[in-house]
PDB file of N, CA and C in Angstrom:
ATOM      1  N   UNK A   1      79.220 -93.271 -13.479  1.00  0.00           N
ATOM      2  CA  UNK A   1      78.483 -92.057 -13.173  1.00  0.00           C
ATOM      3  C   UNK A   1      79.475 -90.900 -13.051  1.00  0.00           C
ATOM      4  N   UNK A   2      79.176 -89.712 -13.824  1.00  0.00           N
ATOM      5  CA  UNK A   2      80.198 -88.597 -13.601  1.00  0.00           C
ATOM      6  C   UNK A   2      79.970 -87.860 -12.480  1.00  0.00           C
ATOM      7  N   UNK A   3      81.192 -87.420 -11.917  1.00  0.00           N
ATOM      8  CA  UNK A   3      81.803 -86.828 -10.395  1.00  0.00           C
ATOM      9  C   UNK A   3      80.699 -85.598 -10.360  1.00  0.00           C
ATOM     10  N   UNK A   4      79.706 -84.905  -9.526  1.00  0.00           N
ATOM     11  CA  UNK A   4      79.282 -84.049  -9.431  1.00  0.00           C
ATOM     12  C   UNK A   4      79.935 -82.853  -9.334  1.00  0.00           C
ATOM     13  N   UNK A   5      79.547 -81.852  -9.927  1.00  0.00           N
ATOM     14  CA  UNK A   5      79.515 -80.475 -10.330  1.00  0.00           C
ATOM     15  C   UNK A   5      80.328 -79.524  -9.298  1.00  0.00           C
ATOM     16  N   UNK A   6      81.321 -79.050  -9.201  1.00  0.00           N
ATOM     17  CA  UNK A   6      82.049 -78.431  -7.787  1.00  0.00           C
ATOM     18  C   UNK A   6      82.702 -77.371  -8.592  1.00  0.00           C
ATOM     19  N   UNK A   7      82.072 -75.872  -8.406  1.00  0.00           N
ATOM     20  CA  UNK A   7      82.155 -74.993  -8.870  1.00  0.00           C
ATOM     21  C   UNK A   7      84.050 -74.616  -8.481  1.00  0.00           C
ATOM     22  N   UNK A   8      84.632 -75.486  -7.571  1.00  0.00           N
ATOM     23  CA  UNK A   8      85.941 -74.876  -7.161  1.00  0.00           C
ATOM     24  C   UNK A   8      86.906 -75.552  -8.049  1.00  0.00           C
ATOM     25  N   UNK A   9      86.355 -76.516  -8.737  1.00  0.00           N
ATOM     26  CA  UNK A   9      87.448 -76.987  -9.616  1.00  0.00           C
ATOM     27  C   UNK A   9      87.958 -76.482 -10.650  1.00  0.00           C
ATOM     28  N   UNK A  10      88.899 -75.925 -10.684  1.00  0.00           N
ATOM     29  CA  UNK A  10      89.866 -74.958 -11.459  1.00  0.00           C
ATOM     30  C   UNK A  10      89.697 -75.496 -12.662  1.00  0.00           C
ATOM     31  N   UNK A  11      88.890 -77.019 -13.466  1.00  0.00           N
ATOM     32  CA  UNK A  11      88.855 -77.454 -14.607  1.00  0.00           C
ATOM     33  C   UNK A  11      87.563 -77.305 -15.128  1.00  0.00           C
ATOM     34  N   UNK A  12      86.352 -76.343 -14.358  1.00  0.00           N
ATOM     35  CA  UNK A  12      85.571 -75.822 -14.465  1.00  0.00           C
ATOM     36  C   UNK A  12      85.292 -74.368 -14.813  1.00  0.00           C
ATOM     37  N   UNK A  13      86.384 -73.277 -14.202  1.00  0.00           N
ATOM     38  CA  UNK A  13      86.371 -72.367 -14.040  1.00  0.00           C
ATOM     39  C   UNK A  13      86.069 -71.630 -15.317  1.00  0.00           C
ATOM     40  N   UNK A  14      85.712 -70.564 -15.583  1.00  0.00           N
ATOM     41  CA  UNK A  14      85.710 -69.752 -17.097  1.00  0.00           C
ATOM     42  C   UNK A  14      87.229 -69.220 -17.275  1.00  0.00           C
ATOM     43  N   UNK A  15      87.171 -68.715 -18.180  1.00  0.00           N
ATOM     44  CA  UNK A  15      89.220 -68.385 -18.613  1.00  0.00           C
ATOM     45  C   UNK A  15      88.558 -66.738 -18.941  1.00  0.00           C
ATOM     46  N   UNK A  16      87.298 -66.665 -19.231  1.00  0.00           N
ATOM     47  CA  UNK A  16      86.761 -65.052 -19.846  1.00  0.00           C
ATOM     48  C   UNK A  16      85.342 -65.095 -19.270  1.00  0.00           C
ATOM     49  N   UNK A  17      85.229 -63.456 -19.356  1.00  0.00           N
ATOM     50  CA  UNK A  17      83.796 -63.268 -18.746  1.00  0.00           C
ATOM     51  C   UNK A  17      83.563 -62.050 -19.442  1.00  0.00           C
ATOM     52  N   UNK A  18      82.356 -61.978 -19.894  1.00  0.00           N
ATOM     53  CA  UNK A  18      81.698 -60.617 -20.123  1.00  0.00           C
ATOM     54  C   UNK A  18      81.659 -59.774 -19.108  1.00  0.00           C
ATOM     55  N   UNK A  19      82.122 -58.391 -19.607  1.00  0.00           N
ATOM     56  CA  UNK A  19      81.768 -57.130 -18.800  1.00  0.00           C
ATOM     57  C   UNK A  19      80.592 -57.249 -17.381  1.00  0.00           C
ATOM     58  N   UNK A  20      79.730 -57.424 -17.646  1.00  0.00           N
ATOM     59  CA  UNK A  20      78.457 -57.430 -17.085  1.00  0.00           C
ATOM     60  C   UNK A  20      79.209 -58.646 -15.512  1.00  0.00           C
ATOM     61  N   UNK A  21      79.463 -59.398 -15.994  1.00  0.00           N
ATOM     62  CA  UNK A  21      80.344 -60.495 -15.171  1.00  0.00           C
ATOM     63  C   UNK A  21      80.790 -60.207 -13.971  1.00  0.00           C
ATOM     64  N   UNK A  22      81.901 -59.415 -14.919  1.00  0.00           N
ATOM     65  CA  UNK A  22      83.115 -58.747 -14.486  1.00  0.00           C
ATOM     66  C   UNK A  22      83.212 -58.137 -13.475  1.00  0.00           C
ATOM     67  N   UNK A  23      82.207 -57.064 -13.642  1.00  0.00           N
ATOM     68  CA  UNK A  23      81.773 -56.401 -12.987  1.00  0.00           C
ATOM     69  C   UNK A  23      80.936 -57.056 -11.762  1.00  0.00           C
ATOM     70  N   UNK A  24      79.945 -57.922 -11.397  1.00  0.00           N
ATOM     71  CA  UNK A  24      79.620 -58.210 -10.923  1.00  0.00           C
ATOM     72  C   UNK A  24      80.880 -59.235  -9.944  1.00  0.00           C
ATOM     73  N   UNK A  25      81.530 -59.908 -10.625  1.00  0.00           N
ATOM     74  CA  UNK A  25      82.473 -60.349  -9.941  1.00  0.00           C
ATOM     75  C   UNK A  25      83.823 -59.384  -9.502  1.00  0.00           C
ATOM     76  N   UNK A  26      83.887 -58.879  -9.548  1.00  0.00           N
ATOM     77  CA  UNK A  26      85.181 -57.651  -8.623  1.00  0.00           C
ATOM     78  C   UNK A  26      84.773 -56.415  -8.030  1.00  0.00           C
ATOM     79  N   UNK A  27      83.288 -56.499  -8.326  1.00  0.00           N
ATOM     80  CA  UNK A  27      82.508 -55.076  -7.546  1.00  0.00           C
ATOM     81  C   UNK A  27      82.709 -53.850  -7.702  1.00  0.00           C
ATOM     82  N   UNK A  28      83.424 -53.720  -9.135  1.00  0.00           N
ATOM     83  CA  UNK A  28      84.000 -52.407  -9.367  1.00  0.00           C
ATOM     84  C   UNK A  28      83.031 -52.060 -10.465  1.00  0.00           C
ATOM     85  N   UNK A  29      82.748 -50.590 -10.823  1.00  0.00           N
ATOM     86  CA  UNK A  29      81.881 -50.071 -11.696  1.00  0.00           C
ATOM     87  C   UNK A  29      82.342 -50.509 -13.093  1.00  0.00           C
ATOM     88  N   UNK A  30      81.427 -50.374 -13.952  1.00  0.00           N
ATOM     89  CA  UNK A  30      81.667 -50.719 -15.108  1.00  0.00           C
ATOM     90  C   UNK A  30      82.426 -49.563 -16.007  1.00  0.00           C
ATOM     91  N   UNK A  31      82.603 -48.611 -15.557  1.00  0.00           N
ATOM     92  CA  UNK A  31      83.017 -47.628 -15.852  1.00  0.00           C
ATOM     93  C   UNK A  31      84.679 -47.922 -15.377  1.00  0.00           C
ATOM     94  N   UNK A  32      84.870 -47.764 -13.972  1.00  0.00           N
ATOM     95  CA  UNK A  32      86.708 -48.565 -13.909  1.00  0.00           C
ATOM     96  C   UNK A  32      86.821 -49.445 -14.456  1.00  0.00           C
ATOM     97  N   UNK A  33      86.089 -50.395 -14.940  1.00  0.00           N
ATOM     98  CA  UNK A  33      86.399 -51.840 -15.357  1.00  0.00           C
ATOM     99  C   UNK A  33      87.225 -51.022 -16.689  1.00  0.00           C
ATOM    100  N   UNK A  34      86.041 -50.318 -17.478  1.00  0.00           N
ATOM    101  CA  UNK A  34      86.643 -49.578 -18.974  1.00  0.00           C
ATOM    102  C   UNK A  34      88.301 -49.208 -18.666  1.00  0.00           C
ATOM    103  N   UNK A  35      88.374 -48.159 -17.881  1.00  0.00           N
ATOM    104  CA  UNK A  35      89.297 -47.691 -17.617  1.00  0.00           C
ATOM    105  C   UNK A  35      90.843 -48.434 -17.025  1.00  0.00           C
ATOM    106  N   UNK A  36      90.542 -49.662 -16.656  1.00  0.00           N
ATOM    107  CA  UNK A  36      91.306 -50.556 -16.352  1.00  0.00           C
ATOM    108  C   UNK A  36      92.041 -51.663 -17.374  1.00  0.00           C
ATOM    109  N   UNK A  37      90.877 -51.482 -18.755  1.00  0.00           N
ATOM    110  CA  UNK A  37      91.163 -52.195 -19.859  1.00  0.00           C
ATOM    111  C   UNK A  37      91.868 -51.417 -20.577  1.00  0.00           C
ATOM    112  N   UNK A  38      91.478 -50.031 -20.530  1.00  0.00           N
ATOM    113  CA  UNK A  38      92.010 -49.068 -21.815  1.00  0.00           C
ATOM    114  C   UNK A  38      93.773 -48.874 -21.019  1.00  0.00           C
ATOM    115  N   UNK A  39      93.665 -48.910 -19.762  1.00  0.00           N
ATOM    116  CA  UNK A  39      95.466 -48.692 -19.680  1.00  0.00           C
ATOM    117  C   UNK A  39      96.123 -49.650 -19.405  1.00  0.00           C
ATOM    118  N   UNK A  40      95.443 -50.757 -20.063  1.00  0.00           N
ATOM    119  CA  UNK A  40      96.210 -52.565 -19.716  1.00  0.00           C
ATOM    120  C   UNK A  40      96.313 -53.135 -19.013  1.00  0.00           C
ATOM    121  N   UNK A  41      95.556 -52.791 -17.569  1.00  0.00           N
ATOM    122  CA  UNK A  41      95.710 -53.095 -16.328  1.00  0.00           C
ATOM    123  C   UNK A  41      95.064 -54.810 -16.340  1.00  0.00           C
ATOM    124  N   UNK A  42      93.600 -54.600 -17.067  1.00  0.00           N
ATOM    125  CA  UNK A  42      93.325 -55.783 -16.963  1.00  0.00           C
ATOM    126  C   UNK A  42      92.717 -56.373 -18.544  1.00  0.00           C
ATOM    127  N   UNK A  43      93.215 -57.112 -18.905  1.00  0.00           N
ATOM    128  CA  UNK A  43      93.519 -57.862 -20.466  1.00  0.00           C
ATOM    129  C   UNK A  43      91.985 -58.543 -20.721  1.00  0.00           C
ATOM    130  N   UNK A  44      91.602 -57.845 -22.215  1.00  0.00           N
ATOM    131  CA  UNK A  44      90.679 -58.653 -22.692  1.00  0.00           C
ATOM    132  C   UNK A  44      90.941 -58.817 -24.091  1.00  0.00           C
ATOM    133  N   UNK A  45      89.953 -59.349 -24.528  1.00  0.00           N
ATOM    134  CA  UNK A  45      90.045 -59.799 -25.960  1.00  0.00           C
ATOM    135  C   UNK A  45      88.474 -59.477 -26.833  1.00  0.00           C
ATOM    136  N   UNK A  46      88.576 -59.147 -27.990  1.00  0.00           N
ATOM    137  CA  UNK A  46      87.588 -58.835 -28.666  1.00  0.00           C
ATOM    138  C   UNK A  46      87.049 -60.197 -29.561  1.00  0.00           C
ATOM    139  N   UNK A  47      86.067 -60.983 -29.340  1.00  0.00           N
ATOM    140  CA  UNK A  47      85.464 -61.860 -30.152  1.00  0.00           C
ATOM    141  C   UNK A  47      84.178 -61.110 -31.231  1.00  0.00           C
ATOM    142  N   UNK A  48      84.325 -60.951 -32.709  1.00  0.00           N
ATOM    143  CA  UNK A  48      83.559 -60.235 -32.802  1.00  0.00           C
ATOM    144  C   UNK A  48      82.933 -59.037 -32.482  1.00  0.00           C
ATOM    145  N   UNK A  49      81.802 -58.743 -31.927  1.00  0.00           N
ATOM    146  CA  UNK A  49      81.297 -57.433 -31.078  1.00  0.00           C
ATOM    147  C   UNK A  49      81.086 -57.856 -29.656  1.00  0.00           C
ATOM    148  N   UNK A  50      81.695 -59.046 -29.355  1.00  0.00           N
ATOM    149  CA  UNK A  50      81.864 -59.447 -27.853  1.00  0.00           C
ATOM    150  C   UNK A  50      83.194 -58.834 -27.279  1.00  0.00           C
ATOM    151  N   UNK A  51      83.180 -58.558 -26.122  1.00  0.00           N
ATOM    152  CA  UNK A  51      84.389 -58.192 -25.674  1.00  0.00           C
ATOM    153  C   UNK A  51      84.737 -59.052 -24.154  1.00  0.00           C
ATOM    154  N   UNK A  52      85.401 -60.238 -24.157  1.00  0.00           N
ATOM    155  CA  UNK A  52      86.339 -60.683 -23.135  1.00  0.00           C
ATOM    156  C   UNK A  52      87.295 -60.405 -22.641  1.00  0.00           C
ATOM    157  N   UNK A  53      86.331 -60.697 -20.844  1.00  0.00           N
ATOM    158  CA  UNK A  53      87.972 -60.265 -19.654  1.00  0.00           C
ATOM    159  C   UNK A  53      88.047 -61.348 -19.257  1.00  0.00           C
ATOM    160  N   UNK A  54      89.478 -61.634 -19.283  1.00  0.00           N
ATOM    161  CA  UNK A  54      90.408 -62.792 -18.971  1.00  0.00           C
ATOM    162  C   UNK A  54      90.403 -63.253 -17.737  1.00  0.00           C
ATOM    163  N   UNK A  55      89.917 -64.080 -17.013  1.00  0.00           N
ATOM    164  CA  UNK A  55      89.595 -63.774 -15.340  1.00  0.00           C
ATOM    165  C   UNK A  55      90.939 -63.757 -15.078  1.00  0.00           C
ATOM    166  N   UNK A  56      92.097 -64.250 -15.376  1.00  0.00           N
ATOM    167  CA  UNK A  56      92.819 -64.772 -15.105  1.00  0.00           C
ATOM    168  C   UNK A  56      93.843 -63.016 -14.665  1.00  0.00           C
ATOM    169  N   UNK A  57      93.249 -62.270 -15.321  1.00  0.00           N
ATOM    170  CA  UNK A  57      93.286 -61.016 -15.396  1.00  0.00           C
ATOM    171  C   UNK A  57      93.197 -60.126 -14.218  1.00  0.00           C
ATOM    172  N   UNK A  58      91.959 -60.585 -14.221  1.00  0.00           N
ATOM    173  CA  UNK A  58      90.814 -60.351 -13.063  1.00  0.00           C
ATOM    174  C   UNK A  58      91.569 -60.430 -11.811  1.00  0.00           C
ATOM    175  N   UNK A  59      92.027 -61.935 -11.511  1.00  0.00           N
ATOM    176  CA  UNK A  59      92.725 -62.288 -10.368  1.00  0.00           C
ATOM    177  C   UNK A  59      93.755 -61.282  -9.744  1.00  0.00           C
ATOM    178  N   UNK A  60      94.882 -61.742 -10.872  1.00  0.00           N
ATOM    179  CA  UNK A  60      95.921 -60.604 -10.748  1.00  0.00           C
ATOM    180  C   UNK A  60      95.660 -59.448 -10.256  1.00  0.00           C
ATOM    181  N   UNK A  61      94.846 -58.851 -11.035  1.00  0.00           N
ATOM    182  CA  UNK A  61      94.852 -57.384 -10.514  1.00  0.00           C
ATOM    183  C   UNK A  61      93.919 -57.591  -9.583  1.00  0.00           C
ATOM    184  N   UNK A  62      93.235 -57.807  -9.123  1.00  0.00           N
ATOM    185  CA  UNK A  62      93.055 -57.963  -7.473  1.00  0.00           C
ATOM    186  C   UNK A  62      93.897 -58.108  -6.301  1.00  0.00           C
ATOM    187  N   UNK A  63      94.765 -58.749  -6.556  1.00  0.00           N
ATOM    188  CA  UNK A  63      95.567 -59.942  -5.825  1.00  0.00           C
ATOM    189  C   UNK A  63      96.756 -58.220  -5.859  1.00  0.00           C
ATOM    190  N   UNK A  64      96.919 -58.004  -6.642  1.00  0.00           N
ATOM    191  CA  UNK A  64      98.380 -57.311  -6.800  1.00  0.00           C
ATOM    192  C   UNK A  64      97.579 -55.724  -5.738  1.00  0.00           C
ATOM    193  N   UNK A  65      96.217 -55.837  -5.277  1.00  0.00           N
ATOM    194  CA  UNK A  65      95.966 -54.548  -4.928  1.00  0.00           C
ATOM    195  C   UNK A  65      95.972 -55.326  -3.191  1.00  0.00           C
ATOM    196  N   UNK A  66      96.099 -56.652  -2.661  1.00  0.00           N
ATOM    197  CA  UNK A  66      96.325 -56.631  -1.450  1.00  0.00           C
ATOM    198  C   UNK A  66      97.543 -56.357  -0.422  1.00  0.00           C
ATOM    199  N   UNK A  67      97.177 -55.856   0.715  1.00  0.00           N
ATOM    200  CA  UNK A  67      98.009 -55.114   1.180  1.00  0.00           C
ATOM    201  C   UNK A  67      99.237 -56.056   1.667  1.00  0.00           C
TER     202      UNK A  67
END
């Protein structure tokens, strides 16, 4: 029987998230989010007309804004 579902396992986690996500996960407007991508702050990638943020991204620049 496979191990139940535990959202904390880092072998679960997403590596990218859509905008919409993103946003919802770091609580910042979607508008800084833009502005955070366009000066490299936080790294995505273009799939097609999809556009991925790297959580891994995400983290960092969170992490690098605690005091």
């Amino acid at each position: 029987m496979p191990a139940p579902s535990n959202s904390s396992d880092p072998r679960l986690d997403p590596i990218s998230v859509r905008i919409p996500e993103a946003v919802r996960l770091t609580g910042l407007s979607r508008s800084r989010l833009y502005e955070l991508m366009k000066s490299g702050e936080v790294e995505f990638v273009k799939v097609g007309s999809s556009t991925l943020i790297l959580v891994e991204s995400l983290r960092a620049f969170i992490q690098s804004r605690r005091p």
